[in-house]
PDB file of N, CA and C in Angstrom:
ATOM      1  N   UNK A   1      13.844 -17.812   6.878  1.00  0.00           N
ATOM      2  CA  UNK A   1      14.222 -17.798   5.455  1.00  0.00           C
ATOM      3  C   UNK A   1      13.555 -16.611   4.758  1.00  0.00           C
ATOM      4  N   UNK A   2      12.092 -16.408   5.094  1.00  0.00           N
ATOM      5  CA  UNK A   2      11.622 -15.496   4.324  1.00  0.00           C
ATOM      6  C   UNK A   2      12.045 -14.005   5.157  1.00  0.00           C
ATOM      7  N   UNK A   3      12.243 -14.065   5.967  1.00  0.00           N
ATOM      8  CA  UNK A   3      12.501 -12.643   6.745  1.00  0.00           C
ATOM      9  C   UNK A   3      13.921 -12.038   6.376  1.00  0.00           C
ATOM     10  N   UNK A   4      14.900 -13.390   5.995  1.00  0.00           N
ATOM     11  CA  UNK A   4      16.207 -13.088   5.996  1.00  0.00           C
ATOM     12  C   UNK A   4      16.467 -12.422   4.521  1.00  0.00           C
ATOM     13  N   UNK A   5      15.075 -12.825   3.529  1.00  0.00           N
ATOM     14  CA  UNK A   5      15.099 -12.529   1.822  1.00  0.00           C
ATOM     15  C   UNK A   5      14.706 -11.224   2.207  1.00  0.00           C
ATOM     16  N   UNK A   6      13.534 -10.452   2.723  1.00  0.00           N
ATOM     17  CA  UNK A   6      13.131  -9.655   3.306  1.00  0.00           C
ATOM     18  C   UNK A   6      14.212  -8.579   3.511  1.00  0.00           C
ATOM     19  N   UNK A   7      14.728  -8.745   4.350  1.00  0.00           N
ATOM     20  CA  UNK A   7      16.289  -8.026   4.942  1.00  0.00           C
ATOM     21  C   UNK A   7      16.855  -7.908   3.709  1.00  0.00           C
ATOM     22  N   UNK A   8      17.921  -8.825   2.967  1.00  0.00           N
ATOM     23  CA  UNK A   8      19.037  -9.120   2.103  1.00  0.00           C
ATOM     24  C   UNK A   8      17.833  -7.808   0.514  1.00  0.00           C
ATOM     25  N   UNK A   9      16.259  -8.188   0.546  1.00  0.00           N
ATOM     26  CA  UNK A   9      15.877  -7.387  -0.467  1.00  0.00           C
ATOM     27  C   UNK A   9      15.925  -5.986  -0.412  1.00  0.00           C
ATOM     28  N   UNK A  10      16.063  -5.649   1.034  1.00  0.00           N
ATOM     29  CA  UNK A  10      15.395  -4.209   1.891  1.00  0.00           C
ATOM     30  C   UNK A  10      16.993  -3.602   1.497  1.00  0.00           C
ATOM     31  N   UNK A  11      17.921  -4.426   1.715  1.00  0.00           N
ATOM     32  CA  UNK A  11      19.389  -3.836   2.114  1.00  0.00           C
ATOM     33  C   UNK A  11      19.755  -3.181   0.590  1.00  0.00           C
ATOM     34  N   UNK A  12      19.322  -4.084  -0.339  1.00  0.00           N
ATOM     35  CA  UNK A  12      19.766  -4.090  -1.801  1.00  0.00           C
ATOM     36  C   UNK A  12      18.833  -2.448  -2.423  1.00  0.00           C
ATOM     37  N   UNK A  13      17.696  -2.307  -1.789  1.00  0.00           N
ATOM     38  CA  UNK A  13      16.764  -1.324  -2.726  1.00  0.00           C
ATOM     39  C   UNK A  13      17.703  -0.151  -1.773  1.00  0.00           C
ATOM     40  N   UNK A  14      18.013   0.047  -1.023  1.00  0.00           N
ATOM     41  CA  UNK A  14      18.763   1.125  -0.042  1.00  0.00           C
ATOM     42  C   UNK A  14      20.138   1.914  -0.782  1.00  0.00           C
ATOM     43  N   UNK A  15      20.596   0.433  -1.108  1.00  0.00           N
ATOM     44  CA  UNK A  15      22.478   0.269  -1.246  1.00  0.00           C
ATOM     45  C   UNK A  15      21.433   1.027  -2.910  1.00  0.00           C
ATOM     46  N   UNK A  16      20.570   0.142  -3.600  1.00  0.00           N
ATOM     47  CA  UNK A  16      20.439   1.062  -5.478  1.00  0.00           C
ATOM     48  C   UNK A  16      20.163   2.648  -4.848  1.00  0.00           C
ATOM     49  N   UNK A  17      19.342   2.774  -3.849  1.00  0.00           N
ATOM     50  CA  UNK A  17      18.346   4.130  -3.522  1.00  0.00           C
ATOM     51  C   UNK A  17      19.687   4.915  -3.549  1.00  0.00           C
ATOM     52  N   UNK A  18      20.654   4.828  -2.668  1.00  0.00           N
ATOM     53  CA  UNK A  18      21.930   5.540  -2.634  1.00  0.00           C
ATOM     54  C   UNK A  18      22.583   6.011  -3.144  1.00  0.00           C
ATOM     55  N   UNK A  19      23.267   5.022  -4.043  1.00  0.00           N
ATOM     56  CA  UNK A  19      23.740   5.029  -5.506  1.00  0.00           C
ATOM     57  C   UNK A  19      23.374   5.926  -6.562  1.00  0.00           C
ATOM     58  N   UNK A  20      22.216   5.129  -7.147  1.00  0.00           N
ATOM     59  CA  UNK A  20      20.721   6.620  -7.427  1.00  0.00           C
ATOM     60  C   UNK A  20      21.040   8.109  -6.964  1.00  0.00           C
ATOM     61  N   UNK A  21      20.978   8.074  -5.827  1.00  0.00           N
ATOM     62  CA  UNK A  21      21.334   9.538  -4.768  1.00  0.00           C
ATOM     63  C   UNK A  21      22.209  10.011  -5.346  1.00  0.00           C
ATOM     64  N   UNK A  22      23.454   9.497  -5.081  1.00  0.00           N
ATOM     65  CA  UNK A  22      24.909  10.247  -5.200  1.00  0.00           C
ATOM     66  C   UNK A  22      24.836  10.296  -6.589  1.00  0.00           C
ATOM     67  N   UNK A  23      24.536   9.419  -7.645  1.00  0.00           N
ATOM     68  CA  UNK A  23      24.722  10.336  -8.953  1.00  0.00           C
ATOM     69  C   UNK A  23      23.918  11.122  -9.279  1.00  0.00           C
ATOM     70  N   UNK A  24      22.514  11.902  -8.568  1.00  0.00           N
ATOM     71  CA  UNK A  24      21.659  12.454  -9.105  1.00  0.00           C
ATOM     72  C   UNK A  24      22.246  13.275  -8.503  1.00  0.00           C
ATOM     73  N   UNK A  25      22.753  13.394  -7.247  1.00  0.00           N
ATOM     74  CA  UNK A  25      23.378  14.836  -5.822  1.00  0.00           C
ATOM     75  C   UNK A  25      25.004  15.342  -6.668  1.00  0.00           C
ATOM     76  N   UNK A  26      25.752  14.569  -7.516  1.00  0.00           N
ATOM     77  CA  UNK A  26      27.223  15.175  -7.139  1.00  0.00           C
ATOM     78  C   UNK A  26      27.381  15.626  -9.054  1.00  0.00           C
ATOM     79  N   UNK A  27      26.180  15.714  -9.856  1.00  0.00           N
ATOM     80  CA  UNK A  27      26.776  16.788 -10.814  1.00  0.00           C
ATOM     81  C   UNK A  27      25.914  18.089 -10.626  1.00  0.00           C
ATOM     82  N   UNK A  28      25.077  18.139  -9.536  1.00  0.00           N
ATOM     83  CA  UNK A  28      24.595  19.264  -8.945  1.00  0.00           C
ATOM     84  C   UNK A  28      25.758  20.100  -8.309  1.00  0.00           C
ATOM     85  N   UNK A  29      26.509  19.574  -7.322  1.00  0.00           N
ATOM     86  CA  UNK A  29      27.500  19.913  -6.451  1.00  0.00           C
ATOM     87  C   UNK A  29      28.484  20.358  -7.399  1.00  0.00           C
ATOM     88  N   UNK A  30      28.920  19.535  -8.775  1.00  0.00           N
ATOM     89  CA  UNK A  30      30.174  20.019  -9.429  1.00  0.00           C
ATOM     90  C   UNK A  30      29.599  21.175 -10.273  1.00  0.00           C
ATOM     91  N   UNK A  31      28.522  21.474 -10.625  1.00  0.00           N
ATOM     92  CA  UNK A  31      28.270  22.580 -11.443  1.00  0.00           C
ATOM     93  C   UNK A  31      28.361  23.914 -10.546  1.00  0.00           C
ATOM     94  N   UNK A  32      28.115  23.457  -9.144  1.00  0.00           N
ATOM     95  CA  UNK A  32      28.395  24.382  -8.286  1.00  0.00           C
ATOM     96  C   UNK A  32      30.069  24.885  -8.316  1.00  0.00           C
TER      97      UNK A  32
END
């Protein structure tokens, strides 16, 4: 149970970290 919250929390900060990413990476790219 706690390993599986663990996982399901780890997956979620990744999937925001990403997200985060691509909008901080693609008005760099379009000004290009």
């Amino acid at each position: 149970m706690l390993y599986d919250m663990y996982i399901h929390e780890k997956q979620c900060f990744i999937a925001c970290y990403l997200l985060l990413f691509e909008l901080n990476v693609t008005p760099i790219f379009a000004s290009y």
